[in-house]
PDB file of N, CA and C in Angstrom:
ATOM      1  N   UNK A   1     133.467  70.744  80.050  1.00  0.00           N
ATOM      2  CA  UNK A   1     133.485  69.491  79.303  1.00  0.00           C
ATOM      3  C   UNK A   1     134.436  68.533  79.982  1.00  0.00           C
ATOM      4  N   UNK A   2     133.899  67.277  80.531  1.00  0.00           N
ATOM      5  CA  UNK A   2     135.060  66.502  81.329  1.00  0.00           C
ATOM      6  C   UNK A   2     135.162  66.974  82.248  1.00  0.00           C
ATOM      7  N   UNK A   3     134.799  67.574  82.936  1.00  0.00           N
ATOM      8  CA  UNK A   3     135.340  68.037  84.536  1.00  0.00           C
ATOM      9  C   UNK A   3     135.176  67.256  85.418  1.00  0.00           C
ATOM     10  N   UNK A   4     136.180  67.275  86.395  1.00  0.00           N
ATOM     11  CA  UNK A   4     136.162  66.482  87.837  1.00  0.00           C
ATOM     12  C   UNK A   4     136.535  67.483  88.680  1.00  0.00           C
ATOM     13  N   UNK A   5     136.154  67.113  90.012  1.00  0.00           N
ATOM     14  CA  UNK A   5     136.293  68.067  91.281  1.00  0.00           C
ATOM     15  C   UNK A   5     137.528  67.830  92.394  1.00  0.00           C
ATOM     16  N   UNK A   6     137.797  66.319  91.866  1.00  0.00           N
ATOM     17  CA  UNK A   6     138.683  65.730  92.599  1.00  0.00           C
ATOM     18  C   UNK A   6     139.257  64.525  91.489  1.00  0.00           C
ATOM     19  N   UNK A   7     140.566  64.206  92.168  1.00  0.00           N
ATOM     20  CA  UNK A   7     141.169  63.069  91.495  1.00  0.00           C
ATOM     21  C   UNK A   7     140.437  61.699  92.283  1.00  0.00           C
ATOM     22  N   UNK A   8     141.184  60.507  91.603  1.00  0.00           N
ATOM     23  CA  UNK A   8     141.046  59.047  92.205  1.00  0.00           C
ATOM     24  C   UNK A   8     139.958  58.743  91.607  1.00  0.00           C
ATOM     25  N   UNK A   9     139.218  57.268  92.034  1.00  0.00           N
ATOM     26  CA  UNK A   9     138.623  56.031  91.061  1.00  0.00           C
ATOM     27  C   UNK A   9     137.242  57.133  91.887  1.00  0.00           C
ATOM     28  N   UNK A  10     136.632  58.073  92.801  1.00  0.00           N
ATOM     29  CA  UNK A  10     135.279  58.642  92.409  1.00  0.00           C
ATOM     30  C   UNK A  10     134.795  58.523  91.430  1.00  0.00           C
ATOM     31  N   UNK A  11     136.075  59.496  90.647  1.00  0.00           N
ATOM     32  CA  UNK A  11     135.769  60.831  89.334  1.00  0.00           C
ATOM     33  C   UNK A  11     136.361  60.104  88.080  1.00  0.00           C
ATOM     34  N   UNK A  12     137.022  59.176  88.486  1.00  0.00           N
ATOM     35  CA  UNK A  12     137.792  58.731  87.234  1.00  0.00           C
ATOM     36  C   UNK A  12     137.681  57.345  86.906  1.00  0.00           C
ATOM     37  N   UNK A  13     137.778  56.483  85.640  1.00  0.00           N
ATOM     38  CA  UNK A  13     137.710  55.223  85.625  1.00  0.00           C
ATOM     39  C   UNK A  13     138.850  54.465  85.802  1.00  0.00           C
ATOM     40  N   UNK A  14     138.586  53.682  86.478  1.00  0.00           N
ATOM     41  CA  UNK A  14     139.781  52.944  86.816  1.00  0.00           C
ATOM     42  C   UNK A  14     140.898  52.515  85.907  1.00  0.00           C
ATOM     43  N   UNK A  15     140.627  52.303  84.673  1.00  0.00           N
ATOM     44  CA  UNK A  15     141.609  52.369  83.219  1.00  0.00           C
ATOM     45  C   UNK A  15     142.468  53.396  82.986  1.00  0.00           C
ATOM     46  N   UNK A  16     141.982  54.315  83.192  1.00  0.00           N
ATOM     47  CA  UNK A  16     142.295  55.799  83.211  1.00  0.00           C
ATOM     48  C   UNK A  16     143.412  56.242  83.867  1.00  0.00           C
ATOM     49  N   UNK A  17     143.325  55.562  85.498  1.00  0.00           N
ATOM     50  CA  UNK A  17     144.285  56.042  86.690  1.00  0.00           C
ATOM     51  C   UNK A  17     145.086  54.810  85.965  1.00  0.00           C
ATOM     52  N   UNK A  18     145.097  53.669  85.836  1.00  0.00           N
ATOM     53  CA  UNK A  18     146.259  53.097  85.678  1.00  0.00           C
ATOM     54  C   UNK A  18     146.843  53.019  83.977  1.00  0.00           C
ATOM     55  N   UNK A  19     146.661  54.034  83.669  1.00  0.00           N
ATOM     56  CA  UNK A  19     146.788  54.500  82.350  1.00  0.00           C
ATOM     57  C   UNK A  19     148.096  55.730  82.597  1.00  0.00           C
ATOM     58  N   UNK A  20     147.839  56.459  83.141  1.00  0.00           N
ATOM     59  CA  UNK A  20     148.522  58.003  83.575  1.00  0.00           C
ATOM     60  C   UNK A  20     149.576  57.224  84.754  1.00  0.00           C
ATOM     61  N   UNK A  21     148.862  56.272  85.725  1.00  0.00           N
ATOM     62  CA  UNK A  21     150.276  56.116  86.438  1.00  0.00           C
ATOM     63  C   UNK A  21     151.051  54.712  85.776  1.00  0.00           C
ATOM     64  N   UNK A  22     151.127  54.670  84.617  1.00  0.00           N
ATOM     65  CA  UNK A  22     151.993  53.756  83.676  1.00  0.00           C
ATOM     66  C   UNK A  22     152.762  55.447  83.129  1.00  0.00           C
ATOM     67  N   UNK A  23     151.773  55.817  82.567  1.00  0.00           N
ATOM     68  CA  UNK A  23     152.825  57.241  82.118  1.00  0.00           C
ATOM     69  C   UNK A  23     153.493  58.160  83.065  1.00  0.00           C
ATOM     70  N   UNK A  24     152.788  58.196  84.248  1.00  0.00           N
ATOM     71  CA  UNK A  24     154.111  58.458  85.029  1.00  0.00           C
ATOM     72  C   UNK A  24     155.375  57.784  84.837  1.00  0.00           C
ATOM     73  N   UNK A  25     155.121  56.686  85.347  1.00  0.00           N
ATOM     74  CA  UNK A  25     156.384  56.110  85.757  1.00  0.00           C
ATOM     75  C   UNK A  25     157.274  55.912  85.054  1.00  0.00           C
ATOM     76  N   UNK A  26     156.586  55.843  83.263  1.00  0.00           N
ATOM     77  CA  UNK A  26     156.999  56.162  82.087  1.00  0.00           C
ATOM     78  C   UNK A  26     157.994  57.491  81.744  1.00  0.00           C
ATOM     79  N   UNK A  27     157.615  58.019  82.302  1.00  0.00           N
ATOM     80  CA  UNK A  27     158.636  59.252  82.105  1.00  0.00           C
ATOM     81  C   UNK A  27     159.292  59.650  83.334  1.00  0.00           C
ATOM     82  N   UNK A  28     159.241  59.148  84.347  1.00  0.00           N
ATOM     83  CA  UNK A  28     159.831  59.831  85.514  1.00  0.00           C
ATOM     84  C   UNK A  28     161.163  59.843  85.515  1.00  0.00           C
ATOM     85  N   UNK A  29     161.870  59.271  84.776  1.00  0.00           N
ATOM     86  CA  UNK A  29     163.392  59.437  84.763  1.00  0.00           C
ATOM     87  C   UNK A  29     163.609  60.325  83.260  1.00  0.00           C
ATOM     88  N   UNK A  30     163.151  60.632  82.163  1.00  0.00           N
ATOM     89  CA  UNK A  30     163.149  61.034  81.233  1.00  0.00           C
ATOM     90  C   UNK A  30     163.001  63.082  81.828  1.00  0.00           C
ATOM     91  N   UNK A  31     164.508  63.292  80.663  1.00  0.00           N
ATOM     92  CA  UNK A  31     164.808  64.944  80.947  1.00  0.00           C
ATOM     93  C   UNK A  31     164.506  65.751  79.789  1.00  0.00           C
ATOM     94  N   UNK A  32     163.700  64.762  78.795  1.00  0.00           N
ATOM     95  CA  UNK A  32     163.612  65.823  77.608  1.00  0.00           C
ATOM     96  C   UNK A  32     162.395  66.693  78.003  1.00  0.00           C
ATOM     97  N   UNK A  33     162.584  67.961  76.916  1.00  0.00           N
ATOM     98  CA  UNK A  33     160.972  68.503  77.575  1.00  0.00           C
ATOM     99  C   UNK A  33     159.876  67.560  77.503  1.00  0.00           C
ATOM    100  N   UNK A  34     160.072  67.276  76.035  1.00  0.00           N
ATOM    101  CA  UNK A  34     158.157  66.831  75.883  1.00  0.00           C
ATOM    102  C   UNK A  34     158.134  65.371  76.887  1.00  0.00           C
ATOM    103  N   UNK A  35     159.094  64.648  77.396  1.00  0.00           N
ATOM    104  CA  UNK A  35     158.488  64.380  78.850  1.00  0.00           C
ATOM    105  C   UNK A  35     158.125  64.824  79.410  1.00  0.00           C
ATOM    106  N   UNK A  36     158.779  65.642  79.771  1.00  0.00           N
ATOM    107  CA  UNK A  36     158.341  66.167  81.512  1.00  0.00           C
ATOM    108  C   UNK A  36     157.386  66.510  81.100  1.00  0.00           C
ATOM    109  N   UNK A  37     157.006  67.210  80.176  1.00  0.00           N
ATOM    110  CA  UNK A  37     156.082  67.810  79.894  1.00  0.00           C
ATOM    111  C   UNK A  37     154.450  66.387  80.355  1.00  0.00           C
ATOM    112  N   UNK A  38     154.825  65.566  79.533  1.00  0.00           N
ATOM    113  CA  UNK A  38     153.524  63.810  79.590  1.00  0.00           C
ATOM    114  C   UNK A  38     154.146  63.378  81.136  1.00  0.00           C
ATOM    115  N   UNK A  39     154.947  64.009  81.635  1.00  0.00           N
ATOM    116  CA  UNK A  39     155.029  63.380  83.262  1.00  0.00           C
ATOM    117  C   UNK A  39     154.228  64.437  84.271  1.00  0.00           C
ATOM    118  N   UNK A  40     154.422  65.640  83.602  1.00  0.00           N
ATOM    119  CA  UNK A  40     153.595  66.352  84.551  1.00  0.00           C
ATOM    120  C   UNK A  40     151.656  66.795  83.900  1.00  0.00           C
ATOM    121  N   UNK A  41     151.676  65.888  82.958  1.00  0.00           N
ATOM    122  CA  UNK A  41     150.482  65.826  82.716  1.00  0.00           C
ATOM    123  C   UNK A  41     149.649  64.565  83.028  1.00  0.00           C
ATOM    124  N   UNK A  42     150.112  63.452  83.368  1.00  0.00           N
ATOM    125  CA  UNK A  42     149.986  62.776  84.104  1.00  0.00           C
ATOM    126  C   UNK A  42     149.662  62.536  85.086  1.00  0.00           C
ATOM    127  N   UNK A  43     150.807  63.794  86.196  1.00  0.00           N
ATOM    128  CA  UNK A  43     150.591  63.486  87.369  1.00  0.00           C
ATOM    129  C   UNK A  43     149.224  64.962  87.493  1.00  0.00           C
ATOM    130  N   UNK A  44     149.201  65.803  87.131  1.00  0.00           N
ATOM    131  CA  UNK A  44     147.831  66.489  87.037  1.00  0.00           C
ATOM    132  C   UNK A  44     146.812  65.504  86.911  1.00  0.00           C
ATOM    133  N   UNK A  45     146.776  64.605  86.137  1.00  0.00           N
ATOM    134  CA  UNK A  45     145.726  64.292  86.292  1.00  0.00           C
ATOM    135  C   UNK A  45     145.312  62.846  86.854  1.00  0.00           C
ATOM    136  N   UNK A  46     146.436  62.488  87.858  1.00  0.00           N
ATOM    137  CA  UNK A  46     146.100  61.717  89.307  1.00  0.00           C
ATOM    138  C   UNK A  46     145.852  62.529  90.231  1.00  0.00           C
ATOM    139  N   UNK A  47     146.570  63.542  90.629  1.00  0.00           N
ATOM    140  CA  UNK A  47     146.291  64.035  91.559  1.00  0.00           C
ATOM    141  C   UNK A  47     145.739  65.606  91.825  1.00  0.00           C
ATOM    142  N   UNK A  48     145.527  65.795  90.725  1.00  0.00           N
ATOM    143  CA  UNK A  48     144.648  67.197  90.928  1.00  0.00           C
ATOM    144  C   UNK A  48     143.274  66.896  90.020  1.00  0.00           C
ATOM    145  N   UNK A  49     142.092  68.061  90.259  1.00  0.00           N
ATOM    146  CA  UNK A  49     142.204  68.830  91.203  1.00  0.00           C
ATOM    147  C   UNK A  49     141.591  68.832  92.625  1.00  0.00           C
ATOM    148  N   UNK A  50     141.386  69.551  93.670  1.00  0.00           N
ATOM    149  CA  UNK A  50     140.987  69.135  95.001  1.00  0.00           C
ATOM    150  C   UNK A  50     140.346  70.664  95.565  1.00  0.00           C
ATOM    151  N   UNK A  51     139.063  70.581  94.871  1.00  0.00           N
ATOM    152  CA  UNK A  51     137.731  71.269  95.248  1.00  0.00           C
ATOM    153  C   UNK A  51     137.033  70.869  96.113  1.00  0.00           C
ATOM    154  N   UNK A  52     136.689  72.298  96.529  1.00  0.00           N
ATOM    155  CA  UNK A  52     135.424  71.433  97.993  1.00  0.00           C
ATOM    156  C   UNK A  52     133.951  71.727  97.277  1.00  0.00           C
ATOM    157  N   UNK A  53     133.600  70.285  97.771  1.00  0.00           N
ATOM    158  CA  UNK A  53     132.503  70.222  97.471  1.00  0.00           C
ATOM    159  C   UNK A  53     131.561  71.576  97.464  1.00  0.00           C
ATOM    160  N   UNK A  54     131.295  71.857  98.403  1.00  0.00           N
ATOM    161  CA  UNK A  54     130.783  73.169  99.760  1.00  0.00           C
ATOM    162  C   UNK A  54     130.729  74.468  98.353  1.00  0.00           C
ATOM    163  N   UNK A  55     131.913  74.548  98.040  1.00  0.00           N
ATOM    164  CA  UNK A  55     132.200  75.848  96.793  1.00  0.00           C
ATOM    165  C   UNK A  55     130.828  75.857  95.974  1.00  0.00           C
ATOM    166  N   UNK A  56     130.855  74.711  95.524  1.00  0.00           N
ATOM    167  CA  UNK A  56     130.362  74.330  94.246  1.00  0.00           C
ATOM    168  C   UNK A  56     128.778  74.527  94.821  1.00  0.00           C
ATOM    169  N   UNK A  57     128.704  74.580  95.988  1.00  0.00           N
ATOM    170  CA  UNK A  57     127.291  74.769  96.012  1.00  0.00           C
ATOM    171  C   UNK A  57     126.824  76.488  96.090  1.00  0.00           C
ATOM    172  N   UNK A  58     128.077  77.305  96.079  1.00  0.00           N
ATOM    173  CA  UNK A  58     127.521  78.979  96.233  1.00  0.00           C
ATOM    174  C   UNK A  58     127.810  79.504  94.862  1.00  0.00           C
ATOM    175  N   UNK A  59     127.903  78.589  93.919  1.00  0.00           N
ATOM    176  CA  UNK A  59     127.919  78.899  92.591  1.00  0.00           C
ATOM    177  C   UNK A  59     126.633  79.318  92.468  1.00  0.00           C
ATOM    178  N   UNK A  60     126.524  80.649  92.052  1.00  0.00           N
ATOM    179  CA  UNK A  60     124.724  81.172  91.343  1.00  0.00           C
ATOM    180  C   UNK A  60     124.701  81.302  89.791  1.00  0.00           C
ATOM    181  N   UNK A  61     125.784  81.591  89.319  1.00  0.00           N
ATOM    182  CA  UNK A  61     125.981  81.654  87.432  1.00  0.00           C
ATOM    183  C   UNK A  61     125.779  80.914  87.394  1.00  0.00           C
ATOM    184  N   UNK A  62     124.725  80.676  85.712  1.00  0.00           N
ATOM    185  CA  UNK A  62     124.457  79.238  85.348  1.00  0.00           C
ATOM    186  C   UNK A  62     125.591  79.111  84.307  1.00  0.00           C
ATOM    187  N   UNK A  63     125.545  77.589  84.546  1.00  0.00           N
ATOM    188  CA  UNK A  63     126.296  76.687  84.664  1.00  0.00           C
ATOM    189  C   UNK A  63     126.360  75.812  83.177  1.00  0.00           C
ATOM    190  N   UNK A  64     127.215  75.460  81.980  1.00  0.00           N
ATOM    191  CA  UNK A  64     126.571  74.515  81.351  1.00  0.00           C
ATOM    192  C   UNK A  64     127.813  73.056  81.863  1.00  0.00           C
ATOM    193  N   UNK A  65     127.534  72.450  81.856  1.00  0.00           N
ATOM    194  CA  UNK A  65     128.199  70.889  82.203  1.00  0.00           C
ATOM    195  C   UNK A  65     128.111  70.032  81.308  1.00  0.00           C
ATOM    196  N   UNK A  66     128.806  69.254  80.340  1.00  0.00           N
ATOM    197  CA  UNK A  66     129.017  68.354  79.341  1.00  0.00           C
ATOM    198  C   UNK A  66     130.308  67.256  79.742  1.00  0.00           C
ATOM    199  N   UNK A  67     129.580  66.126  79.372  1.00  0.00           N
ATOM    200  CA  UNK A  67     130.210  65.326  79.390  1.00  0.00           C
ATOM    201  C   UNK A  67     130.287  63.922  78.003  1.00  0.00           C
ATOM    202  N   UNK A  68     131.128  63.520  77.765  1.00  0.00           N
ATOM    203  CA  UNK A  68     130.715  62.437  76.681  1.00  0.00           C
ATOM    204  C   UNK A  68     130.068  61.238  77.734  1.00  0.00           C
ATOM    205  N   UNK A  69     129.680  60.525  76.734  1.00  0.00           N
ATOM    206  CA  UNK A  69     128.921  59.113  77.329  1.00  0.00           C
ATOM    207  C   UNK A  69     130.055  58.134  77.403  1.00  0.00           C
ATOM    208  N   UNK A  70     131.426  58.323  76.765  1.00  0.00           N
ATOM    209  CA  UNK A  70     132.357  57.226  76.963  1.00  0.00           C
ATOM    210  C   UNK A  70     133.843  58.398  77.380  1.00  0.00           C
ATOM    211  N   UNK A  71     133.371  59.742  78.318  1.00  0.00           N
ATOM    212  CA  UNK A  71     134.430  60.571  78.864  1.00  0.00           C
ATOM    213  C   UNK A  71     135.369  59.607  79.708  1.00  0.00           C
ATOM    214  N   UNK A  72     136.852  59.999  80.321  1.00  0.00           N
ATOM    215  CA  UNK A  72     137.372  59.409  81.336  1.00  0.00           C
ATOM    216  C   UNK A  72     136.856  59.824  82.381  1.00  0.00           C
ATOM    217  N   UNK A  73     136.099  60.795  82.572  1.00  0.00           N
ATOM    218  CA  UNK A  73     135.471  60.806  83.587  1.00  0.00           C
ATOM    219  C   UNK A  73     133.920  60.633  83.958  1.00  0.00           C
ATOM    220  N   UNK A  74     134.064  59.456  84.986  1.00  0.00           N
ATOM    221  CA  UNK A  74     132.641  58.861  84.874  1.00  0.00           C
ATOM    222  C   UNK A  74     131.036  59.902  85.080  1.00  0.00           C
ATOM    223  N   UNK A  75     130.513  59.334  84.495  1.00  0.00           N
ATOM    224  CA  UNK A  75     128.783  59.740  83.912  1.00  0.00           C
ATOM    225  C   UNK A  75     128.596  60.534  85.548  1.00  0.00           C
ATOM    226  N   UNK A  76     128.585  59.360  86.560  1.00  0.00           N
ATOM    227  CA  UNK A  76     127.739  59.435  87.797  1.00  0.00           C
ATOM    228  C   UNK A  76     128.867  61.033  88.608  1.00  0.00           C
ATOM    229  N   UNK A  77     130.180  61.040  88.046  1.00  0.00           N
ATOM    230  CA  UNK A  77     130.486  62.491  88.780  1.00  0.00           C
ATOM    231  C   UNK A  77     130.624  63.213  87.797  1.00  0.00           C
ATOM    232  N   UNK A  78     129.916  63.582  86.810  1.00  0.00           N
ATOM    233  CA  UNK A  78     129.282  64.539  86.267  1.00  0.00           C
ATOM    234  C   UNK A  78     128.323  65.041  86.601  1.00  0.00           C
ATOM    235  N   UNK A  79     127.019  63.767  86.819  1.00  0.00           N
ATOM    236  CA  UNK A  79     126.091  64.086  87.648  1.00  0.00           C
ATOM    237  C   UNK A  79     126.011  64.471  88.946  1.00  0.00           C
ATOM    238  N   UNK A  80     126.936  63.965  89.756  1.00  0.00           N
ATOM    239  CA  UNK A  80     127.336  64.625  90.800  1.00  0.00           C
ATOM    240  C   UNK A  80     127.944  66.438  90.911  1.00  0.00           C
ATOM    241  N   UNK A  81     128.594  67.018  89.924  1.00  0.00           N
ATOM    242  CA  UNK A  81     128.798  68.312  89.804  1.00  0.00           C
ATOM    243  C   UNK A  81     127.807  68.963  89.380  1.00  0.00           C
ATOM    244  N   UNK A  82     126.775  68.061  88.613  1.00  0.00           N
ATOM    245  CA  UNK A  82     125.946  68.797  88.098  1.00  0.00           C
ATOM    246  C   UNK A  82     124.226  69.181  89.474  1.00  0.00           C
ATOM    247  N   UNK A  83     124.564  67.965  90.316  1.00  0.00           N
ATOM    248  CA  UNK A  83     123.377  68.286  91.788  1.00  0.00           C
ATOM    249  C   UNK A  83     124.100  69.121  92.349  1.00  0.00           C
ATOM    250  N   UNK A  84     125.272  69.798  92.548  1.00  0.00           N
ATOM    251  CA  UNK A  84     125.722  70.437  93.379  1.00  0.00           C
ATOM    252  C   UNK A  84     125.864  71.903  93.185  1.00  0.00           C
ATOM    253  N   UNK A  85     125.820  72.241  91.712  1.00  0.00           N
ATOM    254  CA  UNK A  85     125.385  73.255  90.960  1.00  0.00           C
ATOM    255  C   UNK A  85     124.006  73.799  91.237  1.00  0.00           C
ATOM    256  N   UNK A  86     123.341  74.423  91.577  1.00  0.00           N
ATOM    257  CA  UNK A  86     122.246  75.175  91.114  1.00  0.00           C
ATOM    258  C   UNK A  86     121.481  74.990  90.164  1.00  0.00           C
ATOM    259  N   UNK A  87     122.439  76.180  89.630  1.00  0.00           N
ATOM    260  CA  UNK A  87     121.986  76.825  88.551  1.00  0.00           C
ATOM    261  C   UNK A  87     122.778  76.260  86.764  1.00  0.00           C
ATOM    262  N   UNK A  88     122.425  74.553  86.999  1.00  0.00           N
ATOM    263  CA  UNK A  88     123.742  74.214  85.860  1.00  0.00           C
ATOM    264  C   UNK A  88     122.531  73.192  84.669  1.00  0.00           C
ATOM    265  N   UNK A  89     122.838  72.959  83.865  1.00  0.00           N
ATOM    266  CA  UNK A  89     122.106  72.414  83.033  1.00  0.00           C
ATOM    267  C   UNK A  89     123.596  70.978  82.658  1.00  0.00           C
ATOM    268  N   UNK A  90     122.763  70.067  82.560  1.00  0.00           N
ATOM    269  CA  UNK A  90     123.760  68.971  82.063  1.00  0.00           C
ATOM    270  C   UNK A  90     123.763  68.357  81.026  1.00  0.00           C
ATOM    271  N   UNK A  91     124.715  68.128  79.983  1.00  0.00           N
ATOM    272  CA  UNK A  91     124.286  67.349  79.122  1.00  0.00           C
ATOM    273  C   UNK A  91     125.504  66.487  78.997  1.00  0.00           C
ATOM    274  N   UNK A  92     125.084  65.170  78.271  1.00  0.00           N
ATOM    275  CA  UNK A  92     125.922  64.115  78.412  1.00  0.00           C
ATOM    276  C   UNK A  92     125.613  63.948  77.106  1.00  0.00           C
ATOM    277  N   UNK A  93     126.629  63.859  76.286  1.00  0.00           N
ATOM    278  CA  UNK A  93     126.984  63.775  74.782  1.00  0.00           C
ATOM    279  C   UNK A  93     127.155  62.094  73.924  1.00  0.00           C
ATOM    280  N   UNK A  94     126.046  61.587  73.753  1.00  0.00           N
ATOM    281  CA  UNK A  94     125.829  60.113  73.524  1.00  0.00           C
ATOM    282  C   UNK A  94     126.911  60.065  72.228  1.00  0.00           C
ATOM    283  N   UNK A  95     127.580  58.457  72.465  1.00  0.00           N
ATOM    284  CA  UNK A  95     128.921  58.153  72.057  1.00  0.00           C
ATOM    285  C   UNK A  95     130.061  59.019  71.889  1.00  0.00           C
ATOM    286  N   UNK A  96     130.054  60.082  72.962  1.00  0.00           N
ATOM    287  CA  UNK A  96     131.159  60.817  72.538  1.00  0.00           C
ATOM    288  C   UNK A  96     132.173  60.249  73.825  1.00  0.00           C
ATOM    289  N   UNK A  97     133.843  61.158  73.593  1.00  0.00           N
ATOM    290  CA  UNK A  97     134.448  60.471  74.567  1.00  0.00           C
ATOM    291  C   UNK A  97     135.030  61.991  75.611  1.00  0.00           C
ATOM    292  N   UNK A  98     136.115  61.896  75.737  1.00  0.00           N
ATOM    293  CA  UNK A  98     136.875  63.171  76.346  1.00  0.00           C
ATOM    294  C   UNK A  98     137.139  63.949  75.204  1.00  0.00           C
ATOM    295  N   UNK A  99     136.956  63.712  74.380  1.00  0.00           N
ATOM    296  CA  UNK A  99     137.447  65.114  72.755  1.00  0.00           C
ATOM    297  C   UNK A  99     136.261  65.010  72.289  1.00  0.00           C
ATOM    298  N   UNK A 100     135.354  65.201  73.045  1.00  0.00           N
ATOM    299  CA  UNK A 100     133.891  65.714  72.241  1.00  0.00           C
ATOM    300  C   UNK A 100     134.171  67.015  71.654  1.00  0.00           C
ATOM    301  N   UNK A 101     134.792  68.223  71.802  1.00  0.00           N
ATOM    302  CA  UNK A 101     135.115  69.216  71.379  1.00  0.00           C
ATOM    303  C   UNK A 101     135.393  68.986  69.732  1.00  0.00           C
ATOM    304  N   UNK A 102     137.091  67.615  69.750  1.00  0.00           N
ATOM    305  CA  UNK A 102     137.637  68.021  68.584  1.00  0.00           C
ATOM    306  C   UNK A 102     137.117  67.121  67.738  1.00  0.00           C
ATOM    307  N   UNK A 103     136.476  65.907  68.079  1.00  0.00           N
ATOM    308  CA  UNK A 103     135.838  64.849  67.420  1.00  0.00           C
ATOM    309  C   UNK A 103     134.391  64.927  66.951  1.00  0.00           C
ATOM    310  N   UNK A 104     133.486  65.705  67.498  1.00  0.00           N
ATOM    311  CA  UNK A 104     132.365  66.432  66.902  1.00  0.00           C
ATOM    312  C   UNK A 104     132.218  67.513  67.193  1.00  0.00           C
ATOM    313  N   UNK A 105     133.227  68.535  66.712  1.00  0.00           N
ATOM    314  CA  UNK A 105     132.701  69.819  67.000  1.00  0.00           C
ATOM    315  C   UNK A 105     131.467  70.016  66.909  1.00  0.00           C
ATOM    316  N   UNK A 106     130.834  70.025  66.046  1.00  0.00           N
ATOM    317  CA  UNK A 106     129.236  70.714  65.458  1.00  0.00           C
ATOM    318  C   UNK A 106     128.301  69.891  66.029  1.00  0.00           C
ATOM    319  N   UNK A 107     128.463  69.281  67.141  1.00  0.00           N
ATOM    320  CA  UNK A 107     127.298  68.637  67.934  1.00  0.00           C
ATOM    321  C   UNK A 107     127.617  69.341  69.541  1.00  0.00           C
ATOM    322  N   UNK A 108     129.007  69.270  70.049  1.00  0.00           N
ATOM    323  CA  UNK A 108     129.283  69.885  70.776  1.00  0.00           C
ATOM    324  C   UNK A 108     129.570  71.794  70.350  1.00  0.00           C
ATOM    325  N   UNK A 109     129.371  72.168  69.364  1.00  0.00           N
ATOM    326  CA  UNK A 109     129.562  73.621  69.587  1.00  0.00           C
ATOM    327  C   UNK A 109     127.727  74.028  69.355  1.00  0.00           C
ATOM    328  N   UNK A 110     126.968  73.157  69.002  1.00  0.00           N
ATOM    329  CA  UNK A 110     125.335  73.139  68.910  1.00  0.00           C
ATOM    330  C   UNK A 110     125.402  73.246  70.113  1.00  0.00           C
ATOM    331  N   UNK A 111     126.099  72.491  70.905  1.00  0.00           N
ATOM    332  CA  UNK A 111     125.248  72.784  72.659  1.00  0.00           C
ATOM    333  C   UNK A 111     125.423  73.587  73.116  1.00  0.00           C
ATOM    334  N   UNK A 112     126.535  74.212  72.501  1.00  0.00           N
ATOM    335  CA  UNK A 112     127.214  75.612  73.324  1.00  0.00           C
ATOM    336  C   UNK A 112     126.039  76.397  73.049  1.00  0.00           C
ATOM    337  N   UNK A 113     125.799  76.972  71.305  1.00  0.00           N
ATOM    338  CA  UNK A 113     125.517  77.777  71.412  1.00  0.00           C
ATOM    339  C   UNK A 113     123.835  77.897  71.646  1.00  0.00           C
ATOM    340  N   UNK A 114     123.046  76.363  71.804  1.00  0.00           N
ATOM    341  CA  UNK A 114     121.591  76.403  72.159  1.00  0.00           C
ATOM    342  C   UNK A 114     121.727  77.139  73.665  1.00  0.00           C
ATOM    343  N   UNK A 115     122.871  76.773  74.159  1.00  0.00           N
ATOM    344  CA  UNK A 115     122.630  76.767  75.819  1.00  0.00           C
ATOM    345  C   UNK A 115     122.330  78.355  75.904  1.00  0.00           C
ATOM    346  N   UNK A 116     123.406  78.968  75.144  1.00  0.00           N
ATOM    347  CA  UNK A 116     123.667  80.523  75.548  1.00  0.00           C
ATOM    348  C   UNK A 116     122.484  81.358  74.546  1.00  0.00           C
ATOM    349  N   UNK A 117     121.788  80.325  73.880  1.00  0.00           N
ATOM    350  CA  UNK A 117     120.345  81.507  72.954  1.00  0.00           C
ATOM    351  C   UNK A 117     119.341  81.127  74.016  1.00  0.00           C
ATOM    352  N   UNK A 118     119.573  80.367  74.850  1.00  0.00           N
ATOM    353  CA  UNK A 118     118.421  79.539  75.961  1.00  0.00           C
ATOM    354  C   UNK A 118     118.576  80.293  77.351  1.00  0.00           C
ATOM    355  N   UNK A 119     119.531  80.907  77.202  1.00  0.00           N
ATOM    356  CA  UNK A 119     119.677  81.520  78.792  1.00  0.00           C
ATOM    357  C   UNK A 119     118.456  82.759  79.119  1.00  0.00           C
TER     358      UNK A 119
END
């Protein structure tokens, strides 16, 4: 759900990156935990993660891939993980965002479990 293969404006929307590097910089001098904690979640997610493409193509398990229709990570590299897959089925979750999980469970746990009575 949400996955990217790589960081930067590919995989991500440009709001997004300058969203996280405001919260970097936001916490980069800050020593409490639950900073560091939003500084190093931040910087995870500018700069990781860094998959090779190449991998993703000797994947043979199928695959399920979800994404919302308003995820931070854009539609077109979803679709992109999802041509590089095999064996992956995609679905893109209309008006949902990056918490399709906690914001409609029961539309997103329907996909789960059609996918896995469908296998």
């Amino acid at each position: 759900m949400g996955a990217n293969v790589f960081a930067g404006g590919k995989a991500l929307d440009s709001a997004v990156i300058k969203t996280f590097e405001n919260r970097s910089r936001l916490y980069s001098n800050k020593t409490d935990p639950a900073s560091i904690n939003q500084k190093k979640l931040a910087d995870l997610v500018l700069h990781e993660p860094h998959l090779i493409v190449q991998n993703l193509k000797t994947i043979k398990t199928p695959v399920l891939i979800i994404g919302g229709e308003n995820d931070i990570v854009k539609k077109e590299h979803t679709q992109f993980i999802h041509n590089n897959i095999s064996n992956s089925q995609l679905n893109i979750i209309e008006g949902a965002d990056h918490y399709a999980p906690l914001k409609d469970s029961k539309k997103f746990n329907k996909l789960i479990v059609n996918y896995f009575q469908n296998l």
